[in-house]
Protein backbone atom coordinates (compact mmCIF):
# COMPACT_ATOMS: atom_id res chain seq x y z
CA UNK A 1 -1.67 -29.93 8.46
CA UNK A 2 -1.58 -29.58 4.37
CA UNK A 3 -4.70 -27.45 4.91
CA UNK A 4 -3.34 -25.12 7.83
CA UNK A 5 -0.56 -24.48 5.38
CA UNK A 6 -2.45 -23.67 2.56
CA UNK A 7 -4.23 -20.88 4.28
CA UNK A 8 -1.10 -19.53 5.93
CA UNK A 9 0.39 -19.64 2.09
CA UNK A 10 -2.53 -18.00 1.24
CA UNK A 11 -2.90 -15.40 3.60
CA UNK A 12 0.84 -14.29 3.05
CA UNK A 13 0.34 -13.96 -0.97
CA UNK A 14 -2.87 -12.17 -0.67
CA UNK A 15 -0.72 -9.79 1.84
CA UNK A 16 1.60 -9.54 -0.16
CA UNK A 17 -0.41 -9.17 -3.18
CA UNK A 18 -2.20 -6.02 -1.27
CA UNK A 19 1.34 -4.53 -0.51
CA UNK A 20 2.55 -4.90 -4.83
CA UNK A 21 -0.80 -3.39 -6.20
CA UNK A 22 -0.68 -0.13 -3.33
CA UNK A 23 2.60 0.17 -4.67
CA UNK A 24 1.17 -0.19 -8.19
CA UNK A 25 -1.17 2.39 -8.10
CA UNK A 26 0.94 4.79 -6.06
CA UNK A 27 2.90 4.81 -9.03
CA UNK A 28 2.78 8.23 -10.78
CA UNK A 29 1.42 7.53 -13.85
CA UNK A 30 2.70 11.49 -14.68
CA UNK A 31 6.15 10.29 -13.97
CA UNK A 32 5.97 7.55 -16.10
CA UNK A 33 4.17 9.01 -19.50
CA UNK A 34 7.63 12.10 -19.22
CA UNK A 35 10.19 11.87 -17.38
CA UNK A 36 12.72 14.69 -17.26
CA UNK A 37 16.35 14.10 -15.72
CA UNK A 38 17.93 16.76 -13.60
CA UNK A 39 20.21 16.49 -11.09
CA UNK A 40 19.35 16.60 -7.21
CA UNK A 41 21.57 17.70 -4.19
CA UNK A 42 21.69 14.91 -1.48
CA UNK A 43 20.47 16.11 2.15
CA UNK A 44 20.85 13.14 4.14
CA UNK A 45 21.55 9.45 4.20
CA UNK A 46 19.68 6.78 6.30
CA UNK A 47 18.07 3.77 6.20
CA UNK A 48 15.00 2.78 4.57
CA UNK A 49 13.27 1.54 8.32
CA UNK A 50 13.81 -1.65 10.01
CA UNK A 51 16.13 -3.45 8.38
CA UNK A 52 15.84 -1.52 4.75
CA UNK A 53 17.90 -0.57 1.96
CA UNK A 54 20.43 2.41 2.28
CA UNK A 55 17.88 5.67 1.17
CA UNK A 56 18.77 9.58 0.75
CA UNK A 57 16.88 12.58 0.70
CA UNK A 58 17.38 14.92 -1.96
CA UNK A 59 16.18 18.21 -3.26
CA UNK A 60 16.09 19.68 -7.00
CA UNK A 61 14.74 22.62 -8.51
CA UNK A 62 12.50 22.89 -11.67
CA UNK A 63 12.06 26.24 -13.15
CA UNK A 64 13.17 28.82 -10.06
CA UNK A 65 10.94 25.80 -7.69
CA UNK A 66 12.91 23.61 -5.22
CA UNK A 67 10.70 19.80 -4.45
CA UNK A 68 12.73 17.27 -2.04
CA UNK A 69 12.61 13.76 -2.31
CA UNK A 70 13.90 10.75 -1.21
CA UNK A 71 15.26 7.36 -2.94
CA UNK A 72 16.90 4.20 -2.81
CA UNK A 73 19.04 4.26 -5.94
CA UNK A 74 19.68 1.40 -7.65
CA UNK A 75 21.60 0.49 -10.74
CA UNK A 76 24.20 3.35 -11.46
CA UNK A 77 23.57 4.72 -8.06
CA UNK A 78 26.86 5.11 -5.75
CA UNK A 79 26.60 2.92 -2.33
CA UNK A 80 23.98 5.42 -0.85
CA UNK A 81 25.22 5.80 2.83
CA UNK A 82 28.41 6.74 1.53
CA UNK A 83 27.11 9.93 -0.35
CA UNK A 84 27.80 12.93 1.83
CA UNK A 85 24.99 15.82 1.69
CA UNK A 86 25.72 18.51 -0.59
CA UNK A 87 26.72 15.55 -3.04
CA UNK A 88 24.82 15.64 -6.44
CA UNK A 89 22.62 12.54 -7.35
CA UNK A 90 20.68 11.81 -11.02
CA UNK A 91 16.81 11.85 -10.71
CA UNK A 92 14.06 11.69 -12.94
CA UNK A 93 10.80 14.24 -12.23
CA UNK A 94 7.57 14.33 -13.87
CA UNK A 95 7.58 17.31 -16.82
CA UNK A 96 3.56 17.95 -16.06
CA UNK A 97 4.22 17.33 -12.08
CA UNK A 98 7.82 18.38 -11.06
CA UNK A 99 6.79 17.64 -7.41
CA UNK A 100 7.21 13.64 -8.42
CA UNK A 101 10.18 12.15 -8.59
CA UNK A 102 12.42 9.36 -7.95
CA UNK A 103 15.91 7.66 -8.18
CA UNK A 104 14.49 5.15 -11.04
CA UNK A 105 13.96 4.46 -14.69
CA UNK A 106 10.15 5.22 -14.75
CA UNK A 107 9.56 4.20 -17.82
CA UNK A 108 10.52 0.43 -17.63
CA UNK A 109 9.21 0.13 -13.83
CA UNK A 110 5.57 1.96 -14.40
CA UNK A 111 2.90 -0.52 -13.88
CA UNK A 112 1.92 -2.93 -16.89
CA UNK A 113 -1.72 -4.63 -17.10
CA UNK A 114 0.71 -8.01 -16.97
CA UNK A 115 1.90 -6.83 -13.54
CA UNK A 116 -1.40 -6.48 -12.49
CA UNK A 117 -2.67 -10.18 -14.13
CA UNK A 118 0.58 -11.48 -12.00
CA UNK A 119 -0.26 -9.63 -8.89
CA UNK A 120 -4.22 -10.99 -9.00
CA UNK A 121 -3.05 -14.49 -9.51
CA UNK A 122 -1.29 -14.17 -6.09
CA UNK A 123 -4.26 -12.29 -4.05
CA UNK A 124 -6.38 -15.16 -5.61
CA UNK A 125 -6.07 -18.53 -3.74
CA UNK A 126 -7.52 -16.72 -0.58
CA UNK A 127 -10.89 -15.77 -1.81
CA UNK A 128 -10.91 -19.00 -3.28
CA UNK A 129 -10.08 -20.88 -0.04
CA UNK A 130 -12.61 -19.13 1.79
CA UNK A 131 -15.23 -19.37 -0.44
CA UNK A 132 -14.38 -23.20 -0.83
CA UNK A 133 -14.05 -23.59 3.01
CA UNK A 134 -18.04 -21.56 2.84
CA UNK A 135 -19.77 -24.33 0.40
CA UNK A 136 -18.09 -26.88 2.49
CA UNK A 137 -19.83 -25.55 5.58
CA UNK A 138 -23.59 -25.39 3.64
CA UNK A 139 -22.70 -28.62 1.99
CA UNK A 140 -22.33 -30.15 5.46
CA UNK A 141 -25.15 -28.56 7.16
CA UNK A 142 -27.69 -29.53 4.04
CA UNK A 143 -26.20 -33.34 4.77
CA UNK A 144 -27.05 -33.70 8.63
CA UNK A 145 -30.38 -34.14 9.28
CA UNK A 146 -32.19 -31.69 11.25
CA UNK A 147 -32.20 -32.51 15.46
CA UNK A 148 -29.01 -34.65 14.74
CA UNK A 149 -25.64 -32.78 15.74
C-alpha cells in the first residue's frame, strides 16, 4: 500500500511540477525586465473555467495601438465580477512588447532560478521511483537462475 501511494504522490508532484515550470517559462521575461502601468478599460467579466477565480478582459492602448487582455486581479484589484465593462482597471505592459500584459506586479512574480530549484525538487521523486523500480527489476532477473521462473 505505502508503495502504491508513493507513486500516486509522485505522479501528482511531477504533474504538478510540469503545470508550475509551463507557467514559468510562459512568463514574459519582457514584462518582467520593464514594466509600464497604464490603465485598461474592462470588456467583460467571467470566470476563469471550471471552478476558477473571477477573470476580466480588458483592452489598453500604447502609443495610438489598442492590445486586449485578460486577468485575474489580485491584491488592490476590486471583486472582479462586480466590475461592469467600460470600468477602468490598473495593468502593467511590457515597454519593448506592449502586446504583454497582465493584472500583476511582474517584477516580484517573474521566475527566480530558486523557483525553478523548488519546482525540480517536486518533478524529482518520479524519475527516481521509476528508475529505482528499473534496477529492482534487473536486480531480480540477474538473481533467478536461468530456466527457473
Amino acid at each position: 500500500m505505502a508503495k502504491w501511494l508513493a507513486w500516486i504522490l509522485a505522479v501528482f508532484a511531477f504533474v504538478g511540477g510540469l503545470g508550475a515550470a509551463w507557467s514559468m517559462m510562459r512568463f514574459p521575461s519582457a514584462l518582467a525586465s520593464s514594466p509600464m502601468s497604464a490603465q485598461a478599460q474592462v470588456t467583460d467579466s467571467f470566470i476563469n473555467g471550471f471552478g476558477g477565480d473571477p477573470a476580466v478582459d480588458y483592452r489598453y492602448s500604447v502609443n495610438g495601438k489598442e492590445f486586449t487582455g485578460w486577468g485575474t486581479g489580485g491584491r488592490g484589484y476590486p471583486d472582479l465580477l462586480t466590475v461592469a465593462p467600460g470600468a477602468t482597471i490598473p495593468i502593467k505592459y511590457a515597454r519593448a512588447a506592449p502586446w504583454e500584459s497582465c493584472m500583476c506586479y511582474p517584477t516580484s512574480e517573474a521566475p527566480t532560478p530558486v523557483g525553478y530549484v523548488v519546482d525540480a525538487a517536486f518533478m524529482l521523486p518520479l524519475p527516481l521511483l521509476a528508475i529505482r523500480a528499473w534496477r529492482r527489476r534487473r536486480w531480480r532477473r540477474h538473481l533467478t537462475p536461468e530456466g527457473v521462473a
